[in-house]
Structure formats: structure tokens, C-alpha cells
Protein backbone atom coordinates (compact mmCIF):
# COMPACT_ATOMS: atom_id res chain seq x y z
CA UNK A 1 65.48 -11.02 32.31
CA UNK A 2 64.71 -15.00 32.01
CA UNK A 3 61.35 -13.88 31.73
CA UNK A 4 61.93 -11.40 29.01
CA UNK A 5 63.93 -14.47 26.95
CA UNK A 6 61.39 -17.08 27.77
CA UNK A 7 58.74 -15.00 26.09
CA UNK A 8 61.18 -14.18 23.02
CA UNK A 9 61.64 -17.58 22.55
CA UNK A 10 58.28 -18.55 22.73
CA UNK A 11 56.99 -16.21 20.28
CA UNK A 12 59.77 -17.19 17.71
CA UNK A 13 58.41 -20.92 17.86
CA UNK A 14 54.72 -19.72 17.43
CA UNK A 15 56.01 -17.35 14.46
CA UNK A 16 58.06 -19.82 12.76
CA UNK A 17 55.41 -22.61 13.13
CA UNK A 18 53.00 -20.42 11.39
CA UNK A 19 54.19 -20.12 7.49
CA UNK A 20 54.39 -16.60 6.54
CA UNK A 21 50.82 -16.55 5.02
CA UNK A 22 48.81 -17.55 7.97
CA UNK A 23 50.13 -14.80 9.47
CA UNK A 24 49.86 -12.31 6.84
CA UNK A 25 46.09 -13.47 6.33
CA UNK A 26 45.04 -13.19 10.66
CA UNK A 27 47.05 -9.53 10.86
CA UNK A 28 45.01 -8.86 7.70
CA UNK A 29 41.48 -10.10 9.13
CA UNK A 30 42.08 -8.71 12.43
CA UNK A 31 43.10 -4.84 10.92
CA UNK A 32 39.95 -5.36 8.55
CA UNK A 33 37.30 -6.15 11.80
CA UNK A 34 39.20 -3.29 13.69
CA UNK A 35 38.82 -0.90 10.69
CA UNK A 36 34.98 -2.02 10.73
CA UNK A 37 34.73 -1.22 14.34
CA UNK A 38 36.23 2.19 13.97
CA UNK A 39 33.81 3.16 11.18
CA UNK A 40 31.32 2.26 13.08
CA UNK A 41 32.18 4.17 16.24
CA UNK A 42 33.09 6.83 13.94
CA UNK A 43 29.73 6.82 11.99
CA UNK A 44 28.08 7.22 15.40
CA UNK A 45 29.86 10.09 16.90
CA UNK A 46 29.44 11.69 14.39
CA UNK A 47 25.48 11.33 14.09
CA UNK A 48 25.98 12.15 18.53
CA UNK A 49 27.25 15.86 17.40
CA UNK A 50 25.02 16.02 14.41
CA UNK A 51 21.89 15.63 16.70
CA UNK A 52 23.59 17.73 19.74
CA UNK A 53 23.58 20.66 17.16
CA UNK A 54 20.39 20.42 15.92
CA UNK A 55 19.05 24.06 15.10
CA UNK A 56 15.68 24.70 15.92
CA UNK A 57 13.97 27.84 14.88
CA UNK A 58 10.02 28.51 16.99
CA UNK A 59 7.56 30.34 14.94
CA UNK A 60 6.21 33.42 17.46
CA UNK A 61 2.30 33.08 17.40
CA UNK A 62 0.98 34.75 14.65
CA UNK A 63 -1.64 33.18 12.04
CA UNK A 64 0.09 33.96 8.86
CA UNK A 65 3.26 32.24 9.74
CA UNK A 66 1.09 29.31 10.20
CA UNK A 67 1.94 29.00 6.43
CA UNK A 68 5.37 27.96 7.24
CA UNK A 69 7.02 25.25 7.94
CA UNK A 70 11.33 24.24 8.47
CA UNK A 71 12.98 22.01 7.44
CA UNK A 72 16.90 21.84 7.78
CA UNK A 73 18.71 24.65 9.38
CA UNK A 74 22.57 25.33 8.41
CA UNK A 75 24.69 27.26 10.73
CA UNK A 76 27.34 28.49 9.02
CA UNK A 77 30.11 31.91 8.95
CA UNK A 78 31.10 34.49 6.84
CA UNK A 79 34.85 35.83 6.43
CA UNK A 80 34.12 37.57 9.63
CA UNK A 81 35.06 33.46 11.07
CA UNK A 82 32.15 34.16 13.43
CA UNK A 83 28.66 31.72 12.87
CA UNK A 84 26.46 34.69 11.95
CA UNK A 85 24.51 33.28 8.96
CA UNK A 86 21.42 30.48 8.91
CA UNK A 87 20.38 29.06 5.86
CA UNK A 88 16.42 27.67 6.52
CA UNK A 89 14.69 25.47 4.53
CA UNK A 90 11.40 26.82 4.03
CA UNK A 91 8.05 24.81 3.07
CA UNK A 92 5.35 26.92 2.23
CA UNK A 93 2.03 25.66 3.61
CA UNK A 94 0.21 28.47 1.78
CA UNK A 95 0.91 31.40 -0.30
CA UNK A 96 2.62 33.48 1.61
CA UNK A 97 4.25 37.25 1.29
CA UNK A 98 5.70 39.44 3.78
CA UNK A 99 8.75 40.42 5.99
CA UNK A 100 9.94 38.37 8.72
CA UNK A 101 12.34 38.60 11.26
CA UNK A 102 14.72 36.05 12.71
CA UNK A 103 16.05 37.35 16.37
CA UNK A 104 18.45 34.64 18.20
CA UNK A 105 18.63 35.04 22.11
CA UNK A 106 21.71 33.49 24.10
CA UNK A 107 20.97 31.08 27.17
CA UNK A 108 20.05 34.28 29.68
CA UNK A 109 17.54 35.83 27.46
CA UNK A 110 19.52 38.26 25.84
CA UNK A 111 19.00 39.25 22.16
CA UNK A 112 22.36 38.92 20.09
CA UNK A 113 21.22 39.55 16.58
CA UNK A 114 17.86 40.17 14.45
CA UNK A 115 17.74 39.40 10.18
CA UNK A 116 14.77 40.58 8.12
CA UNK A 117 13.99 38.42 4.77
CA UNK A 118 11.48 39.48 2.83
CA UNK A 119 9.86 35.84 1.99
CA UNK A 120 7.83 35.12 -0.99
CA UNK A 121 6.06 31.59 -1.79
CA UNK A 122 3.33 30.17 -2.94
CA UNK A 123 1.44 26.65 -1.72
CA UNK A 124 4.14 23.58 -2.28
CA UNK A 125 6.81 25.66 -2.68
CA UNK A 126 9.84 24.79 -0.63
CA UNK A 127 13.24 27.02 -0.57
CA UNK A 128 16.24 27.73 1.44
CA UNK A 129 16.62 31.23 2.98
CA UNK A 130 19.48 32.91 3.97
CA UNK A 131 19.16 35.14 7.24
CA UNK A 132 22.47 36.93 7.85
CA UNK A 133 23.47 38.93 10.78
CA UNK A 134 25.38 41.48 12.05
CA UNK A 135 29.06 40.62 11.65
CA UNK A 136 29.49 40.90 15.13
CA UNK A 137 27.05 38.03 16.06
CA UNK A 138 27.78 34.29 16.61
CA UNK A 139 25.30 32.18 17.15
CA UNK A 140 25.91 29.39 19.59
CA UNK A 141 23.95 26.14 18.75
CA UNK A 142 22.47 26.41 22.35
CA UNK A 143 20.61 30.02 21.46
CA UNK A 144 17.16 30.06 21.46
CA UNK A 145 15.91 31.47 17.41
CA UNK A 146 12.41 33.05 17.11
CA UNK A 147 10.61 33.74 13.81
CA UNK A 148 8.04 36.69 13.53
């Protein structure tokens, strides 16, 4: 209990020392470079997830889809709630017209869903693609996705 009192006291000296403003002005500086360090650590995590989610879609080996190439990939749901849609960002390498199929595969191999798009391009041309699945289907951001 002295213990308790001695440190009471000694914090009412330090506070009353200090005028009012001092004080104001360090809690301000000291919430402002803890705010900073909290953006930062926020800004980071959240670039972590961003890159532990990255999508990747491989192109099965055929010569015309040589002509494409992705750019970002957007996992995202319908009103089912399940992650059964990707939008792709298509580049068009060359002129390009036919059906292809996106088929995602879970970590064992297994196929969980298959989209047909019907793309159309021509040389420079760059568009996002919507490939929705089966309601049913939710794509984990670990599943393998194969273009053919």
C-alpha cells in the first residue's frame, strides 16, 4: 500500500510540474507516431494477404492460347455467398476467336467446376472476362485453375 501512495504521489509532482500543454502536446506526439506505426503494420498485412491470395490461372499447352496473356484475377461470389465467379483480365497477344474453358481443381486433383467464354479480341486489345460457375462451386484461393 506505501508503494501504491509513493507512486501516486510521485506522478502528481511530475503532472503538476508539467503545465497542462506540455502534456497535452507529448500525449499528442506520442498517439500521432503510434497511429503512424499502426498504418504501417496495417498497410503491410494487408499487402501479406493480398499476395497469399494471389490467383493464378496456367494456360494448358495449346498454340492458339499462346495469344493470351493475364493480368489481374478477381475472385469474387454471387448471391449464392459461395466464391464461384473469376473476373480475368485478358491481353490479347494476337487476334484471337474461339471457346475456352476455365476448369479449377482443389488441392487432391479433383475437378470442382468448368466455365466456357466464348473470347473474342484482336492484337492490343485487353479486357476483363467473367467465367462463372456452377452455383454450387467455391473456389478456394489454393485451387489449381487451367485454361484450354
Amino acid at each position: 500500500m506505501k508503494g501504491f501512495r509513493f507512486v501516486m504521489l510521485l506522478c502528481s509532482i511530475i503532472f503538476f510540474a508539467c503545465s497542462g500543454k506540455k502534456i497535452k502536446e507529448k500525449v499528442n506526439k506520442v498517439s500521432e507516431t503510434a497511429g503512424e506505426v499502426i498504418g504501417e503494420a496495417a498497410k503491410g498485412v494487408s499487402r501479406g494477404v493480398e499476395n497469399a491470395f494471389e490467383i493464378t490461372i496456367v494456360k494448358k499447352d495449346t498454340i492458339s492460347l499462346n495469344a493470351l496473356s493475364f493480368g489481374k484475377v478477381i475472385l469474387y461470389s454471387d448471391s449464392s455467398a459461395n466464391d464461384n465467379r473469376l473476373s480475368v483480365y485478358i491481353i490479347f497477344n494476337k487476334d484471337f476467336n474461339r471457346n475456352v474453358w476455365l476448369k479449377v481443381f482443389d488441392k487432391a486433383g479433383l475437378e470442382l467446376g468448368r466455365s466456357k467464354v466464348l473470347l473474342t479480341g484482336k492484337r492490343d486489345q485487353a479486357i476483363y472476362t467473367d467465367f462463372v460457375f456452377d452455383a454450387k462451386t467455391n473456389i478456394d484461393r489454393d485451387c489449381t485453375i487451367i485454361m484450354e
